[in-house]
ModelCIF file with pLDDT and N, C-alpha, C, O atoms, coordinates in Angstrom:
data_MODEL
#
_entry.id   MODEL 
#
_entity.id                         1 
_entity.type                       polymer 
_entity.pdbx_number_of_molecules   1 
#
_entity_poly.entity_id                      1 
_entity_poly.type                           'polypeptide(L)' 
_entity_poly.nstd_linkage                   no 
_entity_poly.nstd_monomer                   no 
_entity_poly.pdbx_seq_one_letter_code       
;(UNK)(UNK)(UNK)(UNK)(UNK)(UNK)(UNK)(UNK)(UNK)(UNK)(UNK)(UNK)(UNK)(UNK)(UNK)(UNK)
(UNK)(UNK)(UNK)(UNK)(UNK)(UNK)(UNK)(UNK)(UNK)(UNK)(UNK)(UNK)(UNK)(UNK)(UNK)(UNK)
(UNK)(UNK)(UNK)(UNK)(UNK)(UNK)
;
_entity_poly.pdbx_seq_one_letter_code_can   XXXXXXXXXXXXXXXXXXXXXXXXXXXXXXXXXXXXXX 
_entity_poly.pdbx_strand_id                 A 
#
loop_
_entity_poly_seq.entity_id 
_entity_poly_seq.num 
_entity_poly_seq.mon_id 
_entity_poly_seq.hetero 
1 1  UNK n 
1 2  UNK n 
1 3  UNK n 
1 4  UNK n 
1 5  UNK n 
1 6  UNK n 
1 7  UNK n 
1 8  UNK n 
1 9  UNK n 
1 10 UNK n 
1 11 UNK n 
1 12 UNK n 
1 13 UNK n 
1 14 UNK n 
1 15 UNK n 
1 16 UNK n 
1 17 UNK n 
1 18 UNK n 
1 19 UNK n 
1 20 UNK n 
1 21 UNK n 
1 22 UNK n 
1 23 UNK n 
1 24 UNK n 
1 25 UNK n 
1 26 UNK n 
1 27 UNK n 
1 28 UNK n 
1 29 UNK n 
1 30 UNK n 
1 31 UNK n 
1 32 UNK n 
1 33 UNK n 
1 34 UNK n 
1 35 UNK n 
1 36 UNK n 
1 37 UNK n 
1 38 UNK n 
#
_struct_asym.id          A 
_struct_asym.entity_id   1 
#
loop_
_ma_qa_metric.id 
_ma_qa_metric.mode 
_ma_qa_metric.name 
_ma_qa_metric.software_group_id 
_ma_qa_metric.type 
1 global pLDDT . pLDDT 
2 local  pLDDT . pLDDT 
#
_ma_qa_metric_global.metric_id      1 
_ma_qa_metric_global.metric_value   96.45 
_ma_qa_metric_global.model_id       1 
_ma_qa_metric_global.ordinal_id     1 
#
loop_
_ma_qa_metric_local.label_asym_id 
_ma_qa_metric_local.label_comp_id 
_ma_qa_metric_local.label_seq_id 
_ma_qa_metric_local.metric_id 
_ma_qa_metric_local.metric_value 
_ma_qa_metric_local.model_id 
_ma_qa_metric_local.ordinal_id 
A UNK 1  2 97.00 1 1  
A UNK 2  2 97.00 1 2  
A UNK 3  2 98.00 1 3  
A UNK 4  2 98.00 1 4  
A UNK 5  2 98.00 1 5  
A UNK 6  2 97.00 1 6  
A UNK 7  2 98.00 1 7  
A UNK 8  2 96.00 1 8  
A UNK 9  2 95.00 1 9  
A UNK 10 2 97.00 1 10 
A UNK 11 2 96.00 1 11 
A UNK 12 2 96.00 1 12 
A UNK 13 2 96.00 1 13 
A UNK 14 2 97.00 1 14 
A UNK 15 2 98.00 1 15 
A UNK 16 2 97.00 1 16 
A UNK 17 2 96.00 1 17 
A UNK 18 2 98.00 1 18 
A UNK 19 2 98.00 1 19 
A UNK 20 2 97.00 1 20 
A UNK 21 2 96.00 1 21 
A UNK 22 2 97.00 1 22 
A UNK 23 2 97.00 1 23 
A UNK 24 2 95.00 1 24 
A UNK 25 2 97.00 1 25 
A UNK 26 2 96.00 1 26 
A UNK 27 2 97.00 1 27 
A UNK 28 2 97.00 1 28 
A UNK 29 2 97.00 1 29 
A UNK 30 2 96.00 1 30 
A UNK 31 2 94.00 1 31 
A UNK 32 2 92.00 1 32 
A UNK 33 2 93.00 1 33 
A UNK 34 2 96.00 1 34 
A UNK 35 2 96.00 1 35 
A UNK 36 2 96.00 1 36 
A UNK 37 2 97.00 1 37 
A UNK 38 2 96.00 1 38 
#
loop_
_atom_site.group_PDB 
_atom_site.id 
_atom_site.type_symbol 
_atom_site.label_atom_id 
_atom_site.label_alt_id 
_atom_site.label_comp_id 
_atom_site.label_asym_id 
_atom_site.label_entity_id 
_atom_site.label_seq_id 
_atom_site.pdbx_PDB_ins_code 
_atom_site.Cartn_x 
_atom_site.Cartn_y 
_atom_site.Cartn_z 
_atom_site.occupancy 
_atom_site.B_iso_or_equiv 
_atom_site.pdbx_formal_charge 
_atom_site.auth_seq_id 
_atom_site.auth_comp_id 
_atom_site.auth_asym_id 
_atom_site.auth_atom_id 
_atom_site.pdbx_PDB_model_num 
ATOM 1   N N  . UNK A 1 1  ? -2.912  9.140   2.432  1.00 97.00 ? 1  UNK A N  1 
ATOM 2   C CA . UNK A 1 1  ? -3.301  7.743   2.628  1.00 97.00 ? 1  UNK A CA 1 
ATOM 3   C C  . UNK A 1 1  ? -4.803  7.590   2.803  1.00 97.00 ? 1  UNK A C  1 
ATOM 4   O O  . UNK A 1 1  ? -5.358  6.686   2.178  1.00 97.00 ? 1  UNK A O  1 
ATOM 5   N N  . UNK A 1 2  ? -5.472  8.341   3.545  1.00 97.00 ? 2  UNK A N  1 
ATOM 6   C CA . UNK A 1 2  ? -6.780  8.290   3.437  1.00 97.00 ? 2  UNK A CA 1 
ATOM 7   C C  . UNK A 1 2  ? -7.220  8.522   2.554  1.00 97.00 ? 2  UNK A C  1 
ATOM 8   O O  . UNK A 1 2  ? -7.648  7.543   1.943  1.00 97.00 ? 2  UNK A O  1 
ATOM 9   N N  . UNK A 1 3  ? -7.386  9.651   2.008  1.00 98.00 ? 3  UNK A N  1 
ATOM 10  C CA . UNK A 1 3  ? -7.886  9.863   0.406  1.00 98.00 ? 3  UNK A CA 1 
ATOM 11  C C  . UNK A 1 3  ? -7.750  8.499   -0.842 1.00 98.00 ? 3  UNK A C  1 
ATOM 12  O O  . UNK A 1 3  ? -8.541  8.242   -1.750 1.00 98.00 ? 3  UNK A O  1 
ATOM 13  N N  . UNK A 1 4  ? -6.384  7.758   -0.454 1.00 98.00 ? 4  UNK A N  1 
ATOM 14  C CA . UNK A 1 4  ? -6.348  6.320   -0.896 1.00 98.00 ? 4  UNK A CA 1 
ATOM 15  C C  . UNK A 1 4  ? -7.175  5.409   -1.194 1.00 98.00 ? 4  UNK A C  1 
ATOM 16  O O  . UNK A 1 4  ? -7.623  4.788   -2.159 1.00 98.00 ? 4  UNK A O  1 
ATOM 17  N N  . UNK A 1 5  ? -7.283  5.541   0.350  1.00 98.00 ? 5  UNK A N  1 
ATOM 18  C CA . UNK A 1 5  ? -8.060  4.355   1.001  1.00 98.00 ? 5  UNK A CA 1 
ATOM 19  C C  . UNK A 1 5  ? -9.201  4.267   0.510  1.00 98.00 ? 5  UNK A C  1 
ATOM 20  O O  . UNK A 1 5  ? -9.717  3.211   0.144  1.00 98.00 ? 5  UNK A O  1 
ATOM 21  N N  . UNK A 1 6  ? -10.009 6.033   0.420  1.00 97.00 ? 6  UNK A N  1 
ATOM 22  C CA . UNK A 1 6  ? -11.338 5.626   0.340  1.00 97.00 ? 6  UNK A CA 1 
ATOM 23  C C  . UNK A 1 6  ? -11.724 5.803   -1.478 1.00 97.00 ? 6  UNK A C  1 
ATOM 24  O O  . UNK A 1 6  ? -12.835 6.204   -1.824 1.00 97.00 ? 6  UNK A O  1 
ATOM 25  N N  . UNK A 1 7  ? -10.889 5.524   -2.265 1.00 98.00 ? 7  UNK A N  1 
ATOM 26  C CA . UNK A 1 7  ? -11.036 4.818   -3.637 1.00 98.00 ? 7  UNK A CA 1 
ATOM 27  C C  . UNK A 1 7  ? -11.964 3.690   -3.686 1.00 98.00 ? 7  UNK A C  1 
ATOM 28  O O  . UNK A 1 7  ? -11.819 2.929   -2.730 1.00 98.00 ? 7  UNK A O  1 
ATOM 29  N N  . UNK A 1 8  ? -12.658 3.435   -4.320 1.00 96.00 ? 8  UNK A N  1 
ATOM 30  C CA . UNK A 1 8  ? -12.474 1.673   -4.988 1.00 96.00 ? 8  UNK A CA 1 
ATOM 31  C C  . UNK A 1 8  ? -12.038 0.759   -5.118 1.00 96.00 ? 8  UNK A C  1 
ATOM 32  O O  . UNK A 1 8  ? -11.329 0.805   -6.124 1.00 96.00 ? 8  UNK A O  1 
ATOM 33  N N  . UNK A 1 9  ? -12.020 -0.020  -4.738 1.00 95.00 ? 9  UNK A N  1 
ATOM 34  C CA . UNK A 1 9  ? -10.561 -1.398  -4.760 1.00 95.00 ? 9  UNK A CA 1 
ATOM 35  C C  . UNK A 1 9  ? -9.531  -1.079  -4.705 1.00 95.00 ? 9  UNK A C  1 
ATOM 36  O O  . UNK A 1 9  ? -8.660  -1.299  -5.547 1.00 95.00 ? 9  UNK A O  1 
ATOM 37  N N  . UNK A 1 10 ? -9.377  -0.222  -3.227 1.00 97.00 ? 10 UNK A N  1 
ATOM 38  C CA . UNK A 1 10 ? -7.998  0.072   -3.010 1.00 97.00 ? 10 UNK A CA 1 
ATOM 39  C C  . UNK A 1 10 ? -7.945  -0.307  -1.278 1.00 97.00 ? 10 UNK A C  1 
ATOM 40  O O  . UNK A 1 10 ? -8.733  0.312   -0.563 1.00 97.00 ? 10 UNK A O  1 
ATOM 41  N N  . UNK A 1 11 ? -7.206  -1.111  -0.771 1.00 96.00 ? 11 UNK A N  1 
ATOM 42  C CA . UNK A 1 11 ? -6.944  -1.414  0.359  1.00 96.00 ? 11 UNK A CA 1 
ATOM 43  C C  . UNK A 1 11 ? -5.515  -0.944  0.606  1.00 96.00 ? 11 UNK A C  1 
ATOM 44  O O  . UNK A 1 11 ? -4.885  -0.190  -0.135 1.00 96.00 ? 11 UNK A O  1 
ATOM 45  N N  . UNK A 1 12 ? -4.949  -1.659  2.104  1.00 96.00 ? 12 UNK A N  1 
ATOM 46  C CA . UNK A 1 12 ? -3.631  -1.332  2.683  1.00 96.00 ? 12 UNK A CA 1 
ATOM 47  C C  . UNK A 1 12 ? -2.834  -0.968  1.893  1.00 96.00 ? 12 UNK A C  1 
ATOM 48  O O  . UNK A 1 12 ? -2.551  0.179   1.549  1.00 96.00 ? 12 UNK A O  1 
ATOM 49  N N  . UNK A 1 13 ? -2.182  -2.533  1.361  1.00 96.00 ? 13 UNK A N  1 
ATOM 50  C CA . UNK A 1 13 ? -1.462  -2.869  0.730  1.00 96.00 ? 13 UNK A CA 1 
ATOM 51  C C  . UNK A 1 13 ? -1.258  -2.071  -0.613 1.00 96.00 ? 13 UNK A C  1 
ATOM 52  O O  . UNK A 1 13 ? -0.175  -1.785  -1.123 1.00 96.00 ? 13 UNK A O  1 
ATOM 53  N N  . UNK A 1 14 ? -2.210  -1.842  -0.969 1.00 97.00 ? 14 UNK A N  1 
ATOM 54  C CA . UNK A 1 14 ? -2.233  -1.086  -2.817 1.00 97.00 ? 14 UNK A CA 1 
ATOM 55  C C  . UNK A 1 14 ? -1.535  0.023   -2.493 1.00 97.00 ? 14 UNK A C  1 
ATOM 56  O O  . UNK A 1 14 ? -0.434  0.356   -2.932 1.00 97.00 ? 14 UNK A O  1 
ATOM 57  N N  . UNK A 1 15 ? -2.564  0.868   -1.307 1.00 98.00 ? 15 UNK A N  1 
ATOM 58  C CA . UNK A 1 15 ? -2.674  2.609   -1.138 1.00 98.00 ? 15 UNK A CA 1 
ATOM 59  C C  . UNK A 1 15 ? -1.057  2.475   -0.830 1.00 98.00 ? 15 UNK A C  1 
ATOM 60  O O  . UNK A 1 15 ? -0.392  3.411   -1.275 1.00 98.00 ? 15 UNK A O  1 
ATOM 61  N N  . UNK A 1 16 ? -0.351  1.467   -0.148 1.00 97.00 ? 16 UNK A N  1 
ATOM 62  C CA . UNK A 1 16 ? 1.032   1.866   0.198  1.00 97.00 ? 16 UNK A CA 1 
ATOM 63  C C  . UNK A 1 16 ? 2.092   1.129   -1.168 1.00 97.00 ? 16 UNK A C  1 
ATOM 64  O O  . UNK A 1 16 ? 3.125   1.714   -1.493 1.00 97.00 ? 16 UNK A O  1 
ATOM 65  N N  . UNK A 1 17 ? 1.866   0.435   -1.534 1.00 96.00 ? 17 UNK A N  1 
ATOM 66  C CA . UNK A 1 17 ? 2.661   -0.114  -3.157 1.00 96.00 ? 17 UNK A CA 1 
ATOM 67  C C  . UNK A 1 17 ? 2.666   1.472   -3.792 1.00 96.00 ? 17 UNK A C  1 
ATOM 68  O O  . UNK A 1 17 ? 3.812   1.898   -3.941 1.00 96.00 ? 17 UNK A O  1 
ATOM 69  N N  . UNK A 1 18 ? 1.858   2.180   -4.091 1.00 98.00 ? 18 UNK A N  1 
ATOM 70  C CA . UNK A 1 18 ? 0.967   3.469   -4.614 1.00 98.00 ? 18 UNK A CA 1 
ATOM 71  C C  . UNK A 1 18 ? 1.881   4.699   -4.156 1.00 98.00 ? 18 UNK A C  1 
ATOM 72  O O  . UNK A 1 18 ? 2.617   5.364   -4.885 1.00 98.00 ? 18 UNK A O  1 
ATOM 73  N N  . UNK A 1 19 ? 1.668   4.849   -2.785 1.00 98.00 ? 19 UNK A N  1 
ATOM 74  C CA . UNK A 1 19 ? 2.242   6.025   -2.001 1.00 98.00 ? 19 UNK A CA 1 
ATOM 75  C C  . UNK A 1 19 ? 3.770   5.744   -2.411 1.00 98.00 ? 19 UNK A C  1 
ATOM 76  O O  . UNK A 1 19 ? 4.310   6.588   -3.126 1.00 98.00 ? 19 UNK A O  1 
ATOM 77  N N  . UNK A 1 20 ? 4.365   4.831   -2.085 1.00 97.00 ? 20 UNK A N  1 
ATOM 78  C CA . UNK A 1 20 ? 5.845   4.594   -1.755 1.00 97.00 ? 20 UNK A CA 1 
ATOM 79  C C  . UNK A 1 20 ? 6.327   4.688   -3.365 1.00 97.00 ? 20 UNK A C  1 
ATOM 80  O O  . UNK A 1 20 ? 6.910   5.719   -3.699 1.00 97.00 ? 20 UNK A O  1 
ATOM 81  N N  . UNK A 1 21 ? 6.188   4.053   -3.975 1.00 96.00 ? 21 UNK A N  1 
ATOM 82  C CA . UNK A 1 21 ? 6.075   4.168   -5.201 1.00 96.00 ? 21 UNK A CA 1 
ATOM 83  C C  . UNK A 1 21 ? 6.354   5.469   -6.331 1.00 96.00 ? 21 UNK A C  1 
ATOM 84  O O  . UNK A 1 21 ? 7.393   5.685   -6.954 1.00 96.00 ? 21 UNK A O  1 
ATOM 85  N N  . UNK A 1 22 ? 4.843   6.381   -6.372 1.00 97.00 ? 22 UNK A N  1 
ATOM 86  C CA . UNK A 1 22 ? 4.932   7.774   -6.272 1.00 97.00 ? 22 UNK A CA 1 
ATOM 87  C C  . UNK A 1 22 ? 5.481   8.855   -5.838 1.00 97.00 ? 22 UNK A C  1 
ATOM 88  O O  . UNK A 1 22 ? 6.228   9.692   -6.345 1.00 97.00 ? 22 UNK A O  1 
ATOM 89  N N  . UNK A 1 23 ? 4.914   8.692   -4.637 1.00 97.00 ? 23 UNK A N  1 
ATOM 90  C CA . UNK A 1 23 ? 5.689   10.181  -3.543 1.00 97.00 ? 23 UNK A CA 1 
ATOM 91  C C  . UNK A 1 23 ? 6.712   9.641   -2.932 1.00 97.00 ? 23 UNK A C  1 
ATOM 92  O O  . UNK A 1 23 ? 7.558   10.516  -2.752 1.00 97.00 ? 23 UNK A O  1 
ATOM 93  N N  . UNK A 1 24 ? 7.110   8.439   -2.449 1.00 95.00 ? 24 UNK A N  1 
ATOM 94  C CA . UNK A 1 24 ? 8.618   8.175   -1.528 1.00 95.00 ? 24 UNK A CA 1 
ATOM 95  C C  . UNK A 1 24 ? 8.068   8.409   -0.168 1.00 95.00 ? 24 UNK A C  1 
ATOM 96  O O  . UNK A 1 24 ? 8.765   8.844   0.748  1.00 95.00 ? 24 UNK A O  1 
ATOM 97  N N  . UNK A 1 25 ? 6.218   7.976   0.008  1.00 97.00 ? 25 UNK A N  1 
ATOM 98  C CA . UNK A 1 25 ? 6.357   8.187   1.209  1.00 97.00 ? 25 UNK A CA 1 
ATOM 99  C C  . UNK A 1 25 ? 5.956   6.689   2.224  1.00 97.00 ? 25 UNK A C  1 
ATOM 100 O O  . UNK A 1 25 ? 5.434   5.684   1.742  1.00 97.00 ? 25 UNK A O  1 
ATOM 101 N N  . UNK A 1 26 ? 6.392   6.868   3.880  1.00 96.00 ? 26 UNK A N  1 
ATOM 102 C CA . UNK A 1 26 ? 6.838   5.630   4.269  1.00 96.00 ? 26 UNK A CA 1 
ATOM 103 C C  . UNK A 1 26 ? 5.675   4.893   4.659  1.00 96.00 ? 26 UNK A C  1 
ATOM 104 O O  . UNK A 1 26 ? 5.201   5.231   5.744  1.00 96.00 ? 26 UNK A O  1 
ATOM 105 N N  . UNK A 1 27 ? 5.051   3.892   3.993  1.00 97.00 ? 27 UNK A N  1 
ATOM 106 C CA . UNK A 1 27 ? 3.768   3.445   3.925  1.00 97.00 ? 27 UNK A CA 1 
ATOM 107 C C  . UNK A 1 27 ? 4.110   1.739   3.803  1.00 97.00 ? 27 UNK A C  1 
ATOM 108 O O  . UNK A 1 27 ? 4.575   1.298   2.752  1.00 97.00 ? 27 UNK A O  1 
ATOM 109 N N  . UNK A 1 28 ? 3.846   0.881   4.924  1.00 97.00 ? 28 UNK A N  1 
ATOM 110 C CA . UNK A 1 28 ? 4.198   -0.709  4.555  1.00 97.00 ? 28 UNK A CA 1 
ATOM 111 C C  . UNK A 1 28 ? 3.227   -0.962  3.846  1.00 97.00 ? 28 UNK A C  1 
ATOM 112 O O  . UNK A 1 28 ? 2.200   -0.373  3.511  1.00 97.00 ? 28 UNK A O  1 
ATOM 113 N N  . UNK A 1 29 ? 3.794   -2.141  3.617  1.00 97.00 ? 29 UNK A N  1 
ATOM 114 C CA . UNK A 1 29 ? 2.557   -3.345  2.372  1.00 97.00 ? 29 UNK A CA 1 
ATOM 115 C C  . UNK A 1 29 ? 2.846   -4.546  2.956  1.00 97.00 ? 29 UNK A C  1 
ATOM 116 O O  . UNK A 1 29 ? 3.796   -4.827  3.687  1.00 97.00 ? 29 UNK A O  1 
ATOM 117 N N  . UNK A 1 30 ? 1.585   -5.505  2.419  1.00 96.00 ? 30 UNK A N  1 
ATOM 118 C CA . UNK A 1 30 ? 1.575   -6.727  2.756  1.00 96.00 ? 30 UNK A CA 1 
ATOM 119 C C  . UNK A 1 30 ? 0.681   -7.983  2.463  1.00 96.00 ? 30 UNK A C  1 
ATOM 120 O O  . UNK A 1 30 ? -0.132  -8.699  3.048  1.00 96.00 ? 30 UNK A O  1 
ATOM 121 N N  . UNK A 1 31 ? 1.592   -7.789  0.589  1.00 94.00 ? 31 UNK A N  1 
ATOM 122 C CA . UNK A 1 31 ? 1.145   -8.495  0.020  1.00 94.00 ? 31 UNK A CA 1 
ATOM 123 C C  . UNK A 1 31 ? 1.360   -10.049 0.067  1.00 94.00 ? 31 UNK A C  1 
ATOM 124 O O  . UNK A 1 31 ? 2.098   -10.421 0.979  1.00 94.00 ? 31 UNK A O  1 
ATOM 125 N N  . UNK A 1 32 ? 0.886   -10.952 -0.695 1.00 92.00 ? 32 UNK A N  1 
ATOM 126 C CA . UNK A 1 32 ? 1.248   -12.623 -0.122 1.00 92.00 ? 32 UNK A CA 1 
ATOM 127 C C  . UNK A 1 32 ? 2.908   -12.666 -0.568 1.00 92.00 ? 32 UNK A C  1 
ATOM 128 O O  . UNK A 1 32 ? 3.457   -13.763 -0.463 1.00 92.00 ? 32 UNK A O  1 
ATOM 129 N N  . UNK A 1 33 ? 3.461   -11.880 -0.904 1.00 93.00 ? 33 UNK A N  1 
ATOM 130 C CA . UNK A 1 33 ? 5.130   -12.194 -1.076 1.00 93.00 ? 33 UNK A CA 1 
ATOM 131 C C  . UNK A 1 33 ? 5.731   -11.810 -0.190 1.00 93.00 ? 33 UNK A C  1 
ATOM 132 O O  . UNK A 1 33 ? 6.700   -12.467 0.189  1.00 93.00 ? 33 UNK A O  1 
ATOM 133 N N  . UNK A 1 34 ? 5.320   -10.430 0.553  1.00 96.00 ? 34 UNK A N  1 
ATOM 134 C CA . UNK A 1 34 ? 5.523   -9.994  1.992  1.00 96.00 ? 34 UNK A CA 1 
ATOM 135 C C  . UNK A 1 34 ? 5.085   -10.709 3.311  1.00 96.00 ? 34 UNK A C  1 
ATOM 136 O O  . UNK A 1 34 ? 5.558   -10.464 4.420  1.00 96.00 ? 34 UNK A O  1 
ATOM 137 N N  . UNK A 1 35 ? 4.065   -11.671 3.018  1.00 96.00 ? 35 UNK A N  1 
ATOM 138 C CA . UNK A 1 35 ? 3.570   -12.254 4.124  1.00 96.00 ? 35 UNK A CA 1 
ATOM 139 C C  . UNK A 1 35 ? 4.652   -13.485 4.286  1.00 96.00 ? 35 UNK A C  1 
ATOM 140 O O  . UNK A 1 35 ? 5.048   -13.912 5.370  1.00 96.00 ? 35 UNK A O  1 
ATOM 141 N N  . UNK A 1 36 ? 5.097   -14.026 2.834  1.00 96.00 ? 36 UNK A N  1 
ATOM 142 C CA . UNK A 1 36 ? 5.439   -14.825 2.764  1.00 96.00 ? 36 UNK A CA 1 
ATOM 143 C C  . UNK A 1 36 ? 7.171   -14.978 3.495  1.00 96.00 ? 36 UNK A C  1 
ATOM 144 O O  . UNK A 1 36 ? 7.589   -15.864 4.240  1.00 96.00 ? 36 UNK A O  1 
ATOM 145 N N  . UNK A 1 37 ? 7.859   -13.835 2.978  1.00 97.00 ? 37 UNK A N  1 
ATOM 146 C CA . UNK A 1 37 ? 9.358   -13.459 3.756  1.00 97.00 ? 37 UNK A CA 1 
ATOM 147 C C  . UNK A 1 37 ? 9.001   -13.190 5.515  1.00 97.00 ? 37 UNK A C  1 
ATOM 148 O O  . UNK A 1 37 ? 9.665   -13.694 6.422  1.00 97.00 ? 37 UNK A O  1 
ATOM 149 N N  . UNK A 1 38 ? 8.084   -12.495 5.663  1.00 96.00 ? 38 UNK A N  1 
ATOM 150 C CA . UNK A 1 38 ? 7.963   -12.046 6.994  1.00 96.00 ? 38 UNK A CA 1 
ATOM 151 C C  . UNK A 1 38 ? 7.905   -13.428 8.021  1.00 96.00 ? 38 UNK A C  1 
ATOM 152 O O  . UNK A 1 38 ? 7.800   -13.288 9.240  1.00 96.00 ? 38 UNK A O  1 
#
């Protein structure tokens, strides 16, 4: 996740869409569709 993070236009939300995505690992997001259910 750090190594993520410190990309380029990569914040929370991406690095964990990204992680979870890829590897299956347990990383939230919280994008405006997530903000929006929550």
């Amino acid at each position: 996740l750090s190594d993520v993070l410190a990309l380029p236009g990569i914040g929370r939300t991406t690095a964990g869409g990204i992680l979870t995505a890829a590897f299956n690992q347990p990383v939230p997001i919280l994008d405006g569709n997530v903000k929006r259910i929550l």
